[in-house]
C-alpha atoms as a PDB file:
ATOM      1  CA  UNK A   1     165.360 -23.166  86.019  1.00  0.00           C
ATOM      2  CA  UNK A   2     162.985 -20.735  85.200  1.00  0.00           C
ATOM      3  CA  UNK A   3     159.917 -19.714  82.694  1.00  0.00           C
ATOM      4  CA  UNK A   4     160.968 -17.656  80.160  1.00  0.00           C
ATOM      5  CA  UNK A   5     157.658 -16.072  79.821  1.00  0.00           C
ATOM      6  CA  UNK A   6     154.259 -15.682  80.760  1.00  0.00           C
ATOM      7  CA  UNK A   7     151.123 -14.467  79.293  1.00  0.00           C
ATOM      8  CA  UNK A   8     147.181 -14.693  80.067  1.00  0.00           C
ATOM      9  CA  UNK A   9     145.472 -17.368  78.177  1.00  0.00           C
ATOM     10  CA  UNK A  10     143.425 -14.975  76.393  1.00  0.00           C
ATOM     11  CA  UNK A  11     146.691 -13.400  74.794  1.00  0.00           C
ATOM     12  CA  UNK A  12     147.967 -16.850  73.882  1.00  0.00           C
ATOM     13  CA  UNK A  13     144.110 -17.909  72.230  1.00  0.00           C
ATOM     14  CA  UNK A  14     144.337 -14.788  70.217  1.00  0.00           C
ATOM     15  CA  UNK A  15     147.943 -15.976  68.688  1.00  0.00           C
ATOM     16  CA  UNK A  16     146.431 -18.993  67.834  1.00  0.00           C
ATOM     17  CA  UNK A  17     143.189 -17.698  66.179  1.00  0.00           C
ATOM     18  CA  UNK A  18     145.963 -15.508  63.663  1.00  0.00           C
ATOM     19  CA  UNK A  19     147.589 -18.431  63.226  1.00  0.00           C
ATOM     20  CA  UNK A  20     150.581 -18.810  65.113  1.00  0.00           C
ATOM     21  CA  UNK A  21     151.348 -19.480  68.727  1.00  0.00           C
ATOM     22  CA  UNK A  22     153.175 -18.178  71.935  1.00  0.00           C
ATOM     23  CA  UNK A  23     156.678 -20.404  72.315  1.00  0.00           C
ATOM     24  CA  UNK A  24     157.091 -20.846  75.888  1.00  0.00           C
ATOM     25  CA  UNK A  25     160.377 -21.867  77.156  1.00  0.00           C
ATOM     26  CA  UNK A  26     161.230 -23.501  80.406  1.00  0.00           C
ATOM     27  CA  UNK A  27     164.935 -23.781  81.800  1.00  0.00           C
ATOM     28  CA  UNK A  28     168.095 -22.470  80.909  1.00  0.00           C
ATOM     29  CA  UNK A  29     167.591 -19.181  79.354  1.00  0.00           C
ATOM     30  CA  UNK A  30     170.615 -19.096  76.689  1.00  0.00           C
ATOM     31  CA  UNK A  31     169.956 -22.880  76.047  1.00  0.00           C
ATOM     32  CA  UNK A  32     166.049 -22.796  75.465  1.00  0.00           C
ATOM     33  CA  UNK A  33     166.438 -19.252  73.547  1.00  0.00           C
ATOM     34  CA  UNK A  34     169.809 -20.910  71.561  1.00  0.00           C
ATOM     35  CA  UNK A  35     167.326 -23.653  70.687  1.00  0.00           C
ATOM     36  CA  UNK A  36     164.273 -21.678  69.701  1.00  0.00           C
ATOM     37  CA  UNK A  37     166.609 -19.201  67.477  1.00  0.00           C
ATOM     38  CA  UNK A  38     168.297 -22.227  65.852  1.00  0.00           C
ATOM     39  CA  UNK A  39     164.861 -24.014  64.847  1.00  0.00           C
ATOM     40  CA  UNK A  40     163.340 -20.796  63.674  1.00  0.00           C
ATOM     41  CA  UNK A  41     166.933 -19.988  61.333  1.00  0.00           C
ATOM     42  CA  UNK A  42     166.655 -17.031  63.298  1.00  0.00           C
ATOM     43  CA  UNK A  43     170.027 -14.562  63.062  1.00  0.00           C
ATOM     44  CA  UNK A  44     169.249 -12.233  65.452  1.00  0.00           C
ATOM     45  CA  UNK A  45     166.674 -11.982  68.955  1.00  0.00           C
ATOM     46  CA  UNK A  46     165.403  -8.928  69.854  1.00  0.00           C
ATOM     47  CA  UNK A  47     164.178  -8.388  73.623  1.00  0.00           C
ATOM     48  CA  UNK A  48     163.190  -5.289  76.090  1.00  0.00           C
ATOM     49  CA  UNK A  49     165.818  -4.086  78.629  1.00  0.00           C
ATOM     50  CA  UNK A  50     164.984  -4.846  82.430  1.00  0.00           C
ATOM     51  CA  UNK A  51     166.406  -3.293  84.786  1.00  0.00           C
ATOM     52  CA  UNK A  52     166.031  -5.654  87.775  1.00  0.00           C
ATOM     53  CA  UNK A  53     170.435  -7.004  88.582  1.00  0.00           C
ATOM     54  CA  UNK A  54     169.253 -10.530  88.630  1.00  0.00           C
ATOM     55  CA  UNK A  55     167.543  -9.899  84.635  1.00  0.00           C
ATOM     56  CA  UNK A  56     170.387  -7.430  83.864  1.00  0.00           C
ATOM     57  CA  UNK A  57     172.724 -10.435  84.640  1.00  0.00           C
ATOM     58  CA  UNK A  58     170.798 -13.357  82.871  1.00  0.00           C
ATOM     59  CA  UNK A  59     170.194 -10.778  79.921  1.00  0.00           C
ATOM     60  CA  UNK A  60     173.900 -10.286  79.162  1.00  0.00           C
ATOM     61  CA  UNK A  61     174.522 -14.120  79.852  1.00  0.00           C
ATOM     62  CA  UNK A  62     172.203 -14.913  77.208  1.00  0.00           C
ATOM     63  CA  UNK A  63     173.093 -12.304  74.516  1.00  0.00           C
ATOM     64  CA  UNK A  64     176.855 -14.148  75.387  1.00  0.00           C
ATOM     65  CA  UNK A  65     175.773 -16.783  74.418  1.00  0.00           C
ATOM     66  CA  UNK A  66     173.761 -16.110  71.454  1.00  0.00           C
ATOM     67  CA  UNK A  67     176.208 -13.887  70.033  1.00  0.00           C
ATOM     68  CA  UNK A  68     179.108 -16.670  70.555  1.00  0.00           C
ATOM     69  CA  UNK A  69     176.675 -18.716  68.443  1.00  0.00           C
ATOM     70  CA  UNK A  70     176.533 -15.944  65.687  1.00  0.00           C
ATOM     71  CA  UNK A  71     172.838 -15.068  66.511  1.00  0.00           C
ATOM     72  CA  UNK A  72     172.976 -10.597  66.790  1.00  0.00           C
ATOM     73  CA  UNK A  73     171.331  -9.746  69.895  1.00  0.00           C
ATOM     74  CA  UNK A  74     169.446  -6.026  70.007  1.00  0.00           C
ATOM     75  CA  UNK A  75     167.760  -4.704  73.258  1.00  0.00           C
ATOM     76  CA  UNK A  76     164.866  -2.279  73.018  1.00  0.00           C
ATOM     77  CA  UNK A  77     163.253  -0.013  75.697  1.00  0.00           C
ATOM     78  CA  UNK A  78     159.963  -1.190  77.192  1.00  0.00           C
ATOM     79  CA  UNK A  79     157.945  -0.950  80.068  1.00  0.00           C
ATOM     80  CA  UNK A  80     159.699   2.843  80.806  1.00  0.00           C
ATOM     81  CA  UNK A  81     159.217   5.526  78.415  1.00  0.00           C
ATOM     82  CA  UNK A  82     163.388   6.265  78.537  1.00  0.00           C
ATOM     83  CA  UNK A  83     165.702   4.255  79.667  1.00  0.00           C
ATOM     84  CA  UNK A  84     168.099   4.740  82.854  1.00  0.00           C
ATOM     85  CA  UNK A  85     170.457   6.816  81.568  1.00  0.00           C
ATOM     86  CA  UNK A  86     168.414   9.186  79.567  1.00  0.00           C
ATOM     87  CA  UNK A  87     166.899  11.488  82.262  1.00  0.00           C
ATOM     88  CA  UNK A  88     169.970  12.540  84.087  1.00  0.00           C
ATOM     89  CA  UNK A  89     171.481  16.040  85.301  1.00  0.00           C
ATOM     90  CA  UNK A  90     173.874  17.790  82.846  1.00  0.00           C
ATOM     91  CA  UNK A  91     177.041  16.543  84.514  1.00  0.00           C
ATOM     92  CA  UNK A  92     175.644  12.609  83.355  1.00  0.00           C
ATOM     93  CA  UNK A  93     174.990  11.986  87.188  1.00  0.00           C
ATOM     94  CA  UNK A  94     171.844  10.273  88.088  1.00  0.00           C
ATOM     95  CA  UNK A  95     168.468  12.772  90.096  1.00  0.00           C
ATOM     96  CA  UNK A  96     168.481  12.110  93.809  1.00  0.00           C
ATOM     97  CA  UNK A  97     165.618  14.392  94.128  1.00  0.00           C
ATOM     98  CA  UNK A  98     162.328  13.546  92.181  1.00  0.00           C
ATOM     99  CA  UNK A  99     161.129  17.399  90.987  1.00  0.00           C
ATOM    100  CA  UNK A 100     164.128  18.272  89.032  1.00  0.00           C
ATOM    101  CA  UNK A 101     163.664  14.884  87.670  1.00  0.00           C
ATOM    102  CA  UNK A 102     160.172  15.121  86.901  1.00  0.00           C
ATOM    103  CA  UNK A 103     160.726  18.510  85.251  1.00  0.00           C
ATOM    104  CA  UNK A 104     164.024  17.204  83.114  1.00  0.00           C
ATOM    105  CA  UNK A 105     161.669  13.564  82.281  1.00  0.00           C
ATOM    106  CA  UNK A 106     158.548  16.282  81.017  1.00  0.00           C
ATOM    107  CA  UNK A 107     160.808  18.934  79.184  1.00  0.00           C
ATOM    108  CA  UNK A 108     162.620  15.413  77.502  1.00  0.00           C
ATOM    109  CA  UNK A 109     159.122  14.082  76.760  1.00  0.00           C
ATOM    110  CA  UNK A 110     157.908  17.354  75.019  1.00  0.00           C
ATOM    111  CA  UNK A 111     160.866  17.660  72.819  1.00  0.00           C
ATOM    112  CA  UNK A 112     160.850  13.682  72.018  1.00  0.00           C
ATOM    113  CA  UNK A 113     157.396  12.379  72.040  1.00  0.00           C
ATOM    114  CA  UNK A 114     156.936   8.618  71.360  1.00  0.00           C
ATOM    115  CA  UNK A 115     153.536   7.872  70.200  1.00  0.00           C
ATOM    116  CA  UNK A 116     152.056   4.441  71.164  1.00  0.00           C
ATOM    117  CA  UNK A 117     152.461   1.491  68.581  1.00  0.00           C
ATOM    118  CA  UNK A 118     149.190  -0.803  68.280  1.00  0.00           C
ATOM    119  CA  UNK A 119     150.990  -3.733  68.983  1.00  0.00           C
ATOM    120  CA  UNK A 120     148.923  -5.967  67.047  1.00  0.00           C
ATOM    121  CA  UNK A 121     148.926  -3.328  64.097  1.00  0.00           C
ATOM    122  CA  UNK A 122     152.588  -3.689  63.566  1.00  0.00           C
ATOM    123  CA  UNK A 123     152.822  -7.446  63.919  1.00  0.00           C
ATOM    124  CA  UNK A 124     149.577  -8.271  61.787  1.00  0.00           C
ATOM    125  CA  UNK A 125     151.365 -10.231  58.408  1.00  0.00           C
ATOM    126  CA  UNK A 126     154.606 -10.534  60.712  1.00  0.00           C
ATOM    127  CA  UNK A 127     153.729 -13.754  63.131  1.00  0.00           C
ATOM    128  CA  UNK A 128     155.430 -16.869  62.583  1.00  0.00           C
ATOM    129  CA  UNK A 129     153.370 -19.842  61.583  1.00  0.00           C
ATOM    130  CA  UNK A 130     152.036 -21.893  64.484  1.00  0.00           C
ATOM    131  CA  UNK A 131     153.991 -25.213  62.516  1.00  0.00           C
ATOM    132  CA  UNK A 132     157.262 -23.056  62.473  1.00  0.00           C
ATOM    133  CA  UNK A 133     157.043 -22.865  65.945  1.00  0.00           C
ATOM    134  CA  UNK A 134     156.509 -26.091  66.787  1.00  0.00           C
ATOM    135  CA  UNK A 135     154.726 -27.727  69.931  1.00  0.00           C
ATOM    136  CA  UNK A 136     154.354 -25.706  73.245  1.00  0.00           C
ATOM    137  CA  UNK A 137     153.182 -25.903  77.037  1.00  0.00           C
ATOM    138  CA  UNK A 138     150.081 -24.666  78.044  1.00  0.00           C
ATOM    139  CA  UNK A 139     149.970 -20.859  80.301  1.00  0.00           C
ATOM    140  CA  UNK A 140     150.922 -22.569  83.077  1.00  0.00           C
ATOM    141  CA  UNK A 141     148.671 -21.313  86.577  1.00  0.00           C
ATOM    142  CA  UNK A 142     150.640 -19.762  89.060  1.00  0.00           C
ATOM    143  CA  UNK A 143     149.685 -23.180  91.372  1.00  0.00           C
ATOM    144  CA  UNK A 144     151.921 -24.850  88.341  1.00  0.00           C
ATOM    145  CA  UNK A 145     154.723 -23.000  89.832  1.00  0.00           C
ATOM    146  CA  UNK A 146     153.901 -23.138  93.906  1.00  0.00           C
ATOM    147  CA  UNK A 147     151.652 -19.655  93.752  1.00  0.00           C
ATOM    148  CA  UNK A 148     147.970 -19.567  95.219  1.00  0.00           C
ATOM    149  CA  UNK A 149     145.501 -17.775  92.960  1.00  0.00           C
ATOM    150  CA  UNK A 150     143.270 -14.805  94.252  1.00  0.00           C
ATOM    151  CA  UNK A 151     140.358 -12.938  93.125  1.00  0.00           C
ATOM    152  CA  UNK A 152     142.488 -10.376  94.962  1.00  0.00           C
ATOM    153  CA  UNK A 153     145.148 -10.750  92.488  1.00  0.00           C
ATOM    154  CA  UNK A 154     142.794 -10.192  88.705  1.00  0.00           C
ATOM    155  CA  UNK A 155     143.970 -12.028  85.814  1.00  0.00           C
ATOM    156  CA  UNK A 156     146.165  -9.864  83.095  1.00  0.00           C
ATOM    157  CA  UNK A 157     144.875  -9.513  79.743  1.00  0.00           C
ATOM    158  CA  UNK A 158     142.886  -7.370  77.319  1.00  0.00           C
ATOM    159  CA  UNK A 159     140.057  -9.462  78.278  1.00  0.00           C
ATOM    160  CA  UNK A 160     140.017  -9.343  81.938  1.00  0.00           C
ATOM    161  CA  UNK A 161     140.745  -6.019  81.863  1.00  0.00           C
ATOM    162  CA  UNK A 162     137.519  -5.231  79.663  1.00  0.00           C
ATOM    163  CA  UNK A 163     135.794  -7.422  82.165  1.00  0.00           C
ATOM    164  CA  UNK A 164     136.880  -5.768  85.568  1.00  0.00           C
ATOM    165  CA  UNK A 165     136.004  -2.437  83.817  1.00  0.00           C
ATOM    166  CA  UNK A 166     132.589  -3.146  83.003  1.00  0.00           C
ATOM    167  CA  UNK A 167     132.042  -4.466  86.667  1.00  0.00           C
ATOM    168  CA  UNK A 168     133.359  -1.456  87.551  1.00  0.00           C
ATOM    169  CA  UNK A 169     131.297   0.869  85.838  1.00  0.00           C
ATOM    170  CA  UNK A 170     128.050  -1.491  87.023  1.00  0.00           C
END
């Protein structure tokens, strides 16, 4: 088994306060997804593209299995600005050496800029009700899951980032 996400409490608080709440799933992937999708009446999941084997695997095992149930399954770009096969040489064959990489990623990014989305600007009127949802775990600790905590290791999150930053700046 495995958690199917994790988020700093702060992030899951500020769901709540607009009203609706972070789902967190624990065991099979396609079966605890399958479930989620089928409560909701949702007919499709949309997710961002990893590029780790072991999430490249459970990704296309769980977009099996959703799509077997009739659910449409659509995978967006995320934590890279292009995805693998974008920045390659002209022959389609991926760089081996980082500067003619660089210089293909920066002449690519100057011809197709992506601007930043405010995250919470485009999902404002778009978040499920906290009832639709339905009950949830906690943000489990990282002890919940065998992990020792660390002021070495900083919280994630808006707010402990704002926090480290003003220590910072003293």
């Amino acid at each position: 088994t495995a958690a199917a996400g994790l988020l700093a409490q702060s992030d899951a608080e500020r769901l709540r306060a607009a009203g609706s709440e972070l789902a967190l799933l624990e065991g099979d992937f396609a079966g605890e997804l399958l479930a989620l999708a089928r409560r909701l009446d949702a007919s499709a999941v949309f997710y961002n593209t990893d590029y780790d084997p072991n999430a490249i695997a459970r990704d296309e095992h769980v977009a099996r299995q959703l799509r077997r149930a009739g659910i449409d399954v659509h995978a967006s770009i995320d934590h890279v600005y292009f995805a693998a096969d974008e920045v390659v040489q002209d022959g389609g064959k991926p760089y081996a050496v980082y500067t003619p990489y660089r210089r293909r990623w920066n002449a690519r990014f100057a011809a197709e800029p992506h601007p930043p989305v405010r995250s919470e600007a485009a999902v404002r009127d778009k978040l499920l009700a906290r009832e639709a949802i339905g009950a949830t775990r906690d943000v489990p600790r990282p002890e919940d899951y065998g992990h020792a905590s660390s002021d070495a290791h900083p919280r994630a999150g808006l707010v402990e980032a704002q926090r480290l930053l003003k220590s910072f700046l003293g």
